[in-house]
N, C-alpha and C. Protein backbone atom coordinates (compact mmCIF):
# COMPACT_ATOMS: atom_id res chain seq x y z
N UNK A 1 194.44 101.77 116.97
CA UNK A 1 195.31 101.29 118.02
C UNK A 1 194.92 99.88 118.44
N UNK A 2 193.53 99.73 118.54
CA UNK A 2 193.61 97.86 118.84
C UNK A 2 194.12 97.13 118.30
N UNK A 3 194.36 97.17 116.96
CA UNK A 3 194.48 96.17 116.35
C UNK A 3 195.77 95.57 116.52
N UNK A 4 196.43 96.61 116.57
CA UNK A 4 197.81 96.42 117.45
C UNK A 4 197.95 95.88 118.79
N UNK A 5 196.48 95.72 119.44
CA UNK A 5 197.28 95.28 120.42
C UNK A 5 196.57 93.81 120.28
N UNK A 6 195.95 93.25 119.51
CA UNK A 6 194.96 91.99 119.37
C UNK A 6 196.42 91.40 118.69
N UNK A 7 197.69 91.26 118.40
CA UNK A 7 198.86 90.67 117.76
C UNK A 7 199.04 90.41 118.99
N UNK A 8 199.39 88.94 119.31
CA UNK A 8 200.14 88.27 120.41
C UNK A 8 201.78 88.74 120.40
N UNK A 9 201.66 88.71 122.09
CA UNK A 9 203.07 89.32 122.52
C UNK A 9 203.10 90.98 122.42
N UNK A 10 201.95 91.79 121.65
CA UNK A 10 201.92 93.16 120.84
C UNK A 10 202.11 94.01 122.47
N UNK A 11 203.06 95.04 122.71
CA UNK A 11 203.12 96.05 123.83
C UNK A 11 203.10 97.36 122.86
N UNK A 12 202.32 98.06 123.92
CA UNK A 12 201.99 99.74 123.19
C UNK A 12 203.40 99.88 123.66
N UNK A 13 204.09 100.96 123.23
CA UNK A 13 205.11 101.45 123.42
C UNK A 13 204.85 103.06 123.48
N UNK A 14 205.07 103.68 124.90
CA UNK A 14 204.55 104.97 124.93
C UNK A 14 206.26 105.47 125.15
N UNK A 15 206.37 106.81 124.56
CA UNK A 15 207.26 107.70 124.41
C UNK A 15 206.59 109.22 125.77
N UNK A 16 207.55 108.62 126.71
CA UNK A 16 207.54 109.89 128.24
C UNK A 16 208.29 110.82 128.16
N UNK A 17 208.02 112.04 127.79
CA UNK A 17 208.18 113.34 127.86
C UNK A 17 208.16 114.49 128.90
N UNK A 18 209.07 114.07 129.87
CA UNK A 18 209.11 114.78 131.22
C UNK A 18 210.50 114.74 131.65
N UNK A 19 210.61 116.30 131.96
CA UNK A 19 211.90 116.92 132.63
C UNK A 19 212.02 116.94 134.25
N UNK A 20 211.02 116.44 135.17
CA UNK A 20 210.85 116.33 136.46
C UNK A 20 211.36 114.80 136.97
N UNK A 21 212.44 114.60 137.52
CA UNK A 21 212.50 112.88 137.50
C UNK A 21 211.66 112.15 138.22
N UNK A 22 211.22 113.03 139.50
CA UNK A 22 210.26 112.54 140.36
C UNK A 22 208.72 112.43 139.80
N UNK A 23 207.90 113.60 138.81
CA UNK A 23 207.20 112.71 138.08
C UNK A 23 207.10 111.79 136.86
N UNK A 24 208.44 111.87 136.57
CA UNK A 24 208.77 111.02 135.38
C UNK A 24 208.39 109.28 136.26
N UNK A 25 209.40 109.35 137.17
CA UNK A 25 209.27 108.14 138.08
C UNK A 25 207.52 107.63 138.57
N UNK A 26 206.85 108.90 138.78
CA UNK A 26 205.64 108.54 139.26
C UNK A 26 204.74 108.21 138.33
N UNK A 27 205.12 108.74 137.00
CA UNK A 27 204.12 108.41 135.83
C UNK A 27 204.74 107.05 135.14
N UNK A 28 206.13 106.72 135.20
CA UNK A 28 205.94 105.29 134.83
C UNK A 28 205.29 104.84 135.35
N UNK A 29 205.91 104.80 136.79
CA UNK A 29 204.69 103.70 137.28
C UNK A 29 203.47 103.62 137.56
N UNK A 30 202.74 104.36 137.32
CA UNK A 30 200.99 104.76 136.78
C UNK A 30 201.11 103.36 135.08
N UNK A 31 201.84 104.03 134.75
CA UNK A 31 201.90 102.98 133.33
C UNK A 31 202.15 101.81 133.13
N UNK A 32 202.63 101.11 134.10
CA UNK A 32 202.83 99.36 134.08
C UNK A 32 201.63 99.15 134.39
N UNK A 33 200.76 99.90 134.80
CA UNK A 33 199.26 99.27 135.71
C UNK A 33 198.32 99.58 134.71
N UNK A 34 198.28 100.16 133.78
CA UNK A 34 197.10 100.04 132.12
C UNK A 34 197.08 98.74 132.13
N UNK A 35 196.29 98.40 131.47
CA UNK A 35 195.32 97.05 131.11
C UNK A 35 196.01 96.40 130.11
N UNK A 36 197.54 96.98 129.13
CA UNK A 36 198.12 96.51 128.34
C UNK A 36 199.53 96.58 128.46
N UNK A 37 200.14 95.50 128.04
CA UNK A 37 201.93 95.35 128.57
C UNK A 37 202.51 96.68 127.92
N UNK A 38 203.08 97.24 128.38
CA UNK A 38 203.73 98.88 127.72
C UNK A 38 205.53 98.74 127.97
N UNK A 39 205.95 99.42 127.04
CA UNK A 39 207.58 99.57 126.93
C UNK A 39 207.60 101.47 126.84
N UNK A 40 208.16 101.81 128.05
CA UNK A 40 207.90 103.03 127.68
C UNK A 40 209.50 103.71 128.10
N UNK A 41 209.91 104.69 126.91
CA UNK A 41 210.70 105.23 126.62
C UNK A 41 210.59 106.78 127.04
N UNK A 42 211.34 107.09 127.82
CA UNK A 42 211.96 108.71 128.68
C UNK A 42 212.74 109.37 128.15
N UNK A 43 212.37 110.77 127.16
CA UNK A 43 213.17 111.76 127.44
C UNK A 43 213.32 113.22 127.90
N UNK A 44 214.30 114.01 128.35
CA UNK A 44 213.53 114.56 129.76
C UNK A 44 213.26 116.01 129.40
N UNK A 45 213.67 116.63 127.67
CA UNK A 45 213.08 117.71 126.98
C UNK A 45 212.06 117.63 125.79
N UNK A 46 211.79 118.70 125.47
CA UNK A 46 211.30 118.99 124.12
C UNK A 46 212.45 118.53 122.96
N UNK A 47 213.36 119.02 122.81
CA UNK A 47 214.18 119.11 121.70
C UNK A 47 214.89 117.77 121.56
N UNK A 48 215.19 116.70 122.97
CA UNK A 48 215.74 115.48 122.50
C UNK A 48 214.22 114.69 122.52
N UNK A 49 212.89 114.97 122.64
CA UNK A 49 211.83 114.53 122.12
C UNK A 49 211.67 114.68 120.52
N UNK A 50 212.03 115.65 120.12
CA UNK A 50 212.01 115.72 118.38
C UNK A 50 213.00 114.98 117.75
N UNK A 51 214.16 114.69 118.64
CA UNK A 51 215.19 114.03 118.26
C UNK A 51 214.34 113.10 118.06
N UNK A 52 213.52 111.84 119.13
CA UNK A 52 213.43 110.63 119.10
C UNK A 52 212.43 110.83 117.95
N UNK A 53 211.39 111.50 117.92
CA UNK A 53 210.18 111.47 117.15
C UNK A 53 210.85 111.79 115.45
N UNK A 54 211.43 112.31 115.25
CA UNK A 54 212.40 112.80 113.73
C UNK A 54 213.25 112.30 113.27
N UNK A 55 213.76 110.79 114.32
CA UNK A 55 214.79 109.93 113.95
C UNK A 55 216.26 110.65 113.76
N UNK A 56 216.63 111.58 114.70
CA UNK A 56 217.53 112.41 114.50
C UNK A 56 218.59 111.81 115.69
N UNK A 57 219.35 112.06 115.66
CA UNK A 57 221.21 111.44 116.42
C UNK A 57 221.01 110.11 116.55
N UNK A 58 220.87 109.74 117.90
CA UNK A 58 220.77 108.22 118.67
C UNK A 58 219.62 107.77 117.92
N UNK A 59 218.85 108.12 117.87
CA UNK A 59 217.48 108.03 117.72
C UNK A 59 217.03 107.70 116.19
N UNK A 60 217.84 107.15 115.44
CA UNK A 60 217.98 107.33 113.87
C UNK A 60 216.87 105.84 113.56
N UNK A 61 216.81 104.40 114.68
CA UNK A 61 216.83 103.43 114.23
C UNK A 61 215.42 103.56 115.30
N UNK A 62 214.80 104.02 115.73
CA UNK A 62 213.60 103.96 116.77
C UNK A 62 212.52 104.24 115.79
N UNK A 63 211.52 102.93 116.45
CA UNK A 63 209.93 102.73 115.79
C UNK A 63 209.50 104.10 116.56
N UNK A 64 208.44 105.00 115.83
CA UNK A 64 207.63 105.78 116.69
C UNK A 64 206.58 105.06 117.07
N UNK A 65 206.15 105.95 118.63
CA UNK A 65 205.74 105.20 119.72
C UNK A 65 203.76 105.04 119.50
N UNK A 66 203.50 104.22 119.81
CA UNK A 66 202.01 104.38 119.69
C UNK A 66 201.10 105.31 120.65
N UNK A 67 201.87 105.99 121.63
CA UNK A 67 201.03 107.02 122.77
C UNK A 67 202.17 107.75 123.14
N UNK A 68 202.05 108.90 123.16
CA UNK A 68 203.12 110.07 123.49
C UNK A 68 202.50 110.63 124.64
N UNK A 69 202.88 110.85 126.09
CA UNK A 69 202.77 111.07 127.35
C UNK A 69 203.72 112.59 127.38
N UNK A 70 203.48 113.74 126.99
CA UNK A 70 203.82 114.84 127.04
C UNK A 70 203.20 116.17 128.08
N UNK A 71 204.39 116.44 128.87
CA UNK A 71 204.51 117.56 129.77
C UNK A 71 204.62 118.81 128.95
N UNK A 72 203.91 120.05 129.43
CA UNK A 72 203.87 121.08 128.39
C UNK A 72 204.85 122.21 128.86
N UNK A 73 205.54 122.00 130.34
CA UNK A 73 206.44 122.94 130.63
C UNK A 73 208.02 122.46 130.76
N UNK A 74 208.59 122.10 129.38
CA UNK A 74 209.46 121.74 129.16
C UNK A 74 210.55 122.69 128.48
N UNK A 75 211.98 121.76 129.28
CA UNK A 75 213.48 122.74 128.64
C UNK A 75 213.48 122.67 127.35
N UNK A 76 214.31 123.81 126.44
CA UNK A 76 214.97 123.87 125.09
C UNK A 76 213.70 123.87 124.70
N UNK A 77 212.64 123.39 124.04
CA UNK A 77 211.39 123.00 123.33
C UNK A 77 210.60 123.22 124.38
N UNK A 78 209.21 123.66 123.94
CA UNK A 78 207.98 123.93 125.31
C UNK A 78 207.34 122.48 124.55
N UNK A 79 206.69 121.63 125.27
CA UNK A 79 205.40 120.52 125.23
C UNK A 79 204.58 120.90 123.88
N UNK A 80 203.69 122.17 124.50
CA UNK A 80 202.82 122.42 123.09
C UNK A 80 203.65 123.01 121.77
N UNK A 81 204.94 123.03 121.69
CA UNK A 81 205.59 123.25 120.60
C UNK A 81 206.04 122.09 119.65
N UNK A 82 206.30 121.13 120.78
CA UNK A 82 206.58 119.47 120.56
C UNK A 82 204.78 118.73 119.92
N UNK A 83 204.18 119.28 120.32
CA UNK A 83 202.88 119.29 119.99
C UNK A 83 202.52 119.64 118.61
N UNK A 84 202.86 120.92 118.61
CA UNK A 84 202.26 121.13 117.32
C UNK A 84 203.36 120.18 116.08
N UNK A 85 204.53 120.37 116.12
CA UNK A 85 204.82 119.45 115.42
C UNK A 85 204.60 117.83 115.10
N UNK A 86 204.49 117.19 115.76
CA UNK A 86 203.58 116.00 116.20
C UNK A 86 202.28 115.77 115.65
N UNK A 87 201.80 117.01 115.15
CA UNK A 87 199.98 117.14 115.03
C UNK A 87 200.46 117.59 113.48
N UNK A 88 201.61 118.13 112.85
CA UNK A 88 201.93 118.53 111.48
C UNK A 88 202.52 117.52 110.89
N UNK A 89 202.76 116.57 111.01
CA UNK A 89 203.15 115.73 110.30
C UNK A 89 202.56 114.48 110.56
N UNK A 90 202.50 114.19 108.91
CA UNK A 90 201.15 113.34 108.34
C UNK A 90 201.77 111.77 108.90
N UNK A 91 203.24 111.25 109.57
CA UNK A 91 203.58 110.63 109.72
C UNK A 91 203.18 110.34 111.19
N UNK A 92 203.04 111.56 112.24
CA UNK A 92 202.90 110.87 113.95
C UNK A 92 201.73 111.63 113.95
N UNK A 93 200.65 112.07 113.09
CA UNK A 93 198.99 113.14 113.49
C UNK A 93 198.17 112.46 113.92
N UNK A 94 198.55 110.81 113.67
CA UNK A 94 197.29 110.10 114.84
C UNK A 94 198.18 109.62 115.72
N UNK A 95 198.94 109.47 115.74
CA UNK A 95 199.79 109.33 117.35
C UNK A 95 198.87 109.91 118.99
N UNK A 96 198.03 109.33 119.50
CA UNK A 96 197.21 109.52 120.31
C UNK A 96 198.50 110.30 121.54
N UNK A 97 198.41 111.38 121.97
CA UNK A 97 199.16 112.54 122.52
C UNK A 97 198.12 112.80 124.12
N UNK A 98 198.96 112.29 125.16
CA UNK A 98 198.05 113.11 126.52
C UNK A 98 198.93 114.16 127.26
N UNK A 99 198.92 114.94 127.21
CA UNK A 99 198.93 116.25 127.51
C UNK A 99 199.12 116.01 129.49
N UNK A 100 199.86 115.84 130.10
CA UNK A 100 199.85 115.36 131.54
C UNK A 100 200.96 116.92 131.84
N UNK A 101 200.10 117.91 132.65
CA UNK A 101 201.09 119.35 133.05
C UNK A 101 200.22 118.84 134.61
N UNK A 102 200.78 120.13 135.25
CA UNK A 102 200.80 120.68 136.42
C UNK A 102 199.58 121.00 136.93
N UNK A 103 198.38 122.29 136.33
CA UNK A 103 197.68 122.56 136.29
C UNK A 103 196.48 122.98 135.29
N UNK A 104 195.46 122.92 135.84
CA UNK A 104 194.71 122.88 134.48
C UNK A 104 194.41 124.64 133.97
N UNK A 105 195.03 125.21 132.46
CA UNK A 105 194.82 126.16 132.18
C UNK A 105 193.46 126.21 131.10
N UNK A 106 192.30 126.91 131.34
CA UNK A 106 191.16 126.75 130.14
C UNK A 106 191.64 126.93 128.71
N UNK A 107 192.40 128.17 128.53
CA UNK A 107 193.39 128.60 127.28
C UNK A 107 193.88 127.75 126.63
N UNK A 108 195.23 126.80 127.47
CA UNK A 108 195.63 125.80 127.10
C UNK A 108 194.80 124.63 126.27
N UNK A 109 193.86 124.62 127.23
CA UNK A 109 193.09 123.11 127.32
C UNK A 109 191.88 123.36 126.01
N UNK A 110 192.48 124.86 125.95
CA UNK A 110 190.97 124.67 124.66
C UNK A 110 191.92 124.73 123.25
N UNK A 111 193.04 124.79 123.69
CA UNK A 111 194.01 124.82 122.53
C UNK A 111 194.78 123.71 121.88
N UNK A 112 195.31 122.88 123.09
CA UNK A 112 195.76 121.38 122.63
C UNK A 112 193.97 120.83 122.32
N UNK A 113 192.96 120.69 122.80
CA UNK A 113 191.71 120.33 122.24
C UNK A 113 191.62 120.14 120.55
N UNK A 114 192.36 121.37 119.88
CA UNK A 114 191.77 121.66 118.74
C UNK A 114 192.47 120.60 118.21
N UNK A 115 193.43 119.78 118.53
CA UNK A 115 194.42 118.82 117.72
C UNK A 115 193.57 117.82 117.86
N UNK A 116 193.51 116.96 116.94
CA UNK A 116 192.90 115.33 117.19
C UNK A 116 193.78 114.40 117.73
N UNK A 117 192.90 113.39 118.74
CA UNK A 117 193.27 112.30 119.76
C UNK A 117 194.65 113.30 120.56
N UNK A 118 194.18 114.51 120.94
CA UNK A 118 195.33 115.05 121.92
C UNK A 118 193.73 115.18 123.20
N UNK A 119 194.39 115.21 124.36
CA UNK A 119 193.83 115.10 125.71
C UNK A 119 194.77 115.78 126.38
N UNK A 120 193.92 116.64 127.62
CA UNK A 120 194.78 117.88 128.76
C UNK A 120 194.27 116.78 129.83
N UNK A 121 195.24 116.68 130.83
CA UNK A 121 195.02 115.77 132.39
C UNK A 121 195.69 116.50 133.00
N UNK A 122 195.56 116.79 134.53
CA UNK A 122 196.26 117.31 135.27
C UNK A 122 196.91 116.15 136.15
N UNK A 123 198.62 116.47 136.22
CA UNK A 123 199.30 115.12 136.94
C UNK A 123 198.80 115.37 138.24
N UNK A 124 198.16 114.04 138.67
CA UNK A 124 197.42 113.84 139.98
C UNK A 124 199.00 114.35 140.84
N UNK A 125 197.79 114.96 141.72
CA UNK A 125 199.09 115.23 143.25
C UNK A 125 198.90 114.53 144.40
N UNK A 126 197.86 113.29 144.08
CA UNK A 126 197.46 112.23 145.59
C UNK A 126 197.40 111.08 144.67
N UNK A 127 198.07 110.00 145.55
CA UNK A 127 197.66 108.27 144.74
C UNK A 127 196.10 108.46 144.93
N UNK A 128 195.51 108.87 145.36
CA UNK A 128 193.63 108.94 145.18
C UNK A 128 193.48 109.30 144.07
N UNK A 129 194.34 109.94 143.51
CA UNK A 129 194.39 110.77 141.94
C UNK A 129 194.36 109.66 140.51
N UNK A 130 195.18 108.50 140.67
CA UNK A 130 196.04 108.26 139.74
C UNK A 130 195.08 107.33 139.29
N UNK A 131 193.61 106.32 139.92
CA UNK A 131 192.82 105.66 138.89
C UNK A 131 192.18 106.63 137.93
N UNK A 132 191.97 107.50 138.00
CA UNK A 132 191.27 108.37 136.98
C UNK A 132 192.56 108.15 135.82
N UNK A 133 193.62 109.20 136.43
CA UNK A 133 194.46 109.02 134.88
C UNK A 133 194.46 107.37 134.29
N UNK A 134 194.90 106.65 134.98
CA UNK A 134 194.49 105.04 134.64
C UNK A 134 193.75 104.59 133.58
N UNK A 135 192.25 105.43 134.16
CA UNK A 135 191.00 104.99 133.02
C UNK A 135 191.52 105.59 131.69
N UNK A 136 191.99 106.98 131.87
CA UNK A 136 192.09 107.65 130.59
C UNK A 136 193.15 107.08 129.58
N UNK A 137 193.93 106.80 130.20
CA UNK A 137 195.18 106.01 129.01
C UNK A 137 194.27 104.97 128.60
N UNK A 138 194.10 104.32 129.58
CA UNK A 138 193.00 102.75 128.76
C UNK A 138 192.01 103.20 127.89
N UNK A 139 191.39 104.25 127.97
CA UNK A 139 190.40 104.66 127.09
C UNK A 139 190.58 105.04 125.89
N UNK A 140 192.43 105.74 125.91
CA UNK A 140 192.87 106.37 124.62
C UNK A 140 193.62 104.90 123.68
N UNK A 141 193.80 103.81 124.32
CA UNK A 141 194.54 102.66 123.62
C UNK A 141 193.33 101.79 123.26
């Protein structure tokens, strides 16, 4: 992922995966404030997430994204289903994947674990919350 971003003008482009508009809204803007210029793209299920990621309808002419910001309790498609596909194909398996749900389940968290460059965060519920997630995106780019 650095090297991509050491190209002048270079923005990560993260792909947001959330059906809540109010934290969709709150997690962009957590994301203009990373340490690197970001273009980040919203869609608000699982299944028009495979669209974008599979180049399927609208979505035929879209670069895949360099960080995928995925909610795991999602319509039509669940998160960790969008997941495992994501982690099966040899085309998005290093696609660095953070895992941003509700609460933290051990089950879960030992399960998206087993995937490489995937990470479990729990979406902060206080702006006291949100430098931590902060560090962690910067850490994963």
């Amino acid at each position: 992922m650095n090297e991509l971003l050491q190209k002048p003008n270079r923005h990560v482009k993260i792909l947001l995966v959330e059906d809540s508009r109010n934290d969709a809204f709150l997690l962009r803007e957590v994301l203009k404030h990373i340490k690197h210029p970001v273009l980040v793209d919203t869609v608000p299920d699982g299944a028009e997430a495979l669209d974008y990621l599979q180049h399927e309808g609208m979505y035929k002419s879209i670069e895949l994204p360099d960080v995928i910001v995925l909610d795991l309790n999602l319509p039509k498609v669940s998160g960790y289903e969008v997941l495992k596909v994501i982690k099966a194909d040899p085309e998005m398996a290093d696609i660095p994947v953070l895992i941003v749900t509700g609460s933290w389940q051990e089950e879960i968290a030992s399960q998206v674990h087993e995937f490489k460059k995937t990470f479990y965060l729990v979406k902060p519920l206080f702006l006291t919350e949100f430098p931590m997630l902060l560090r962690t995106i910067d850490q994963v780019l």
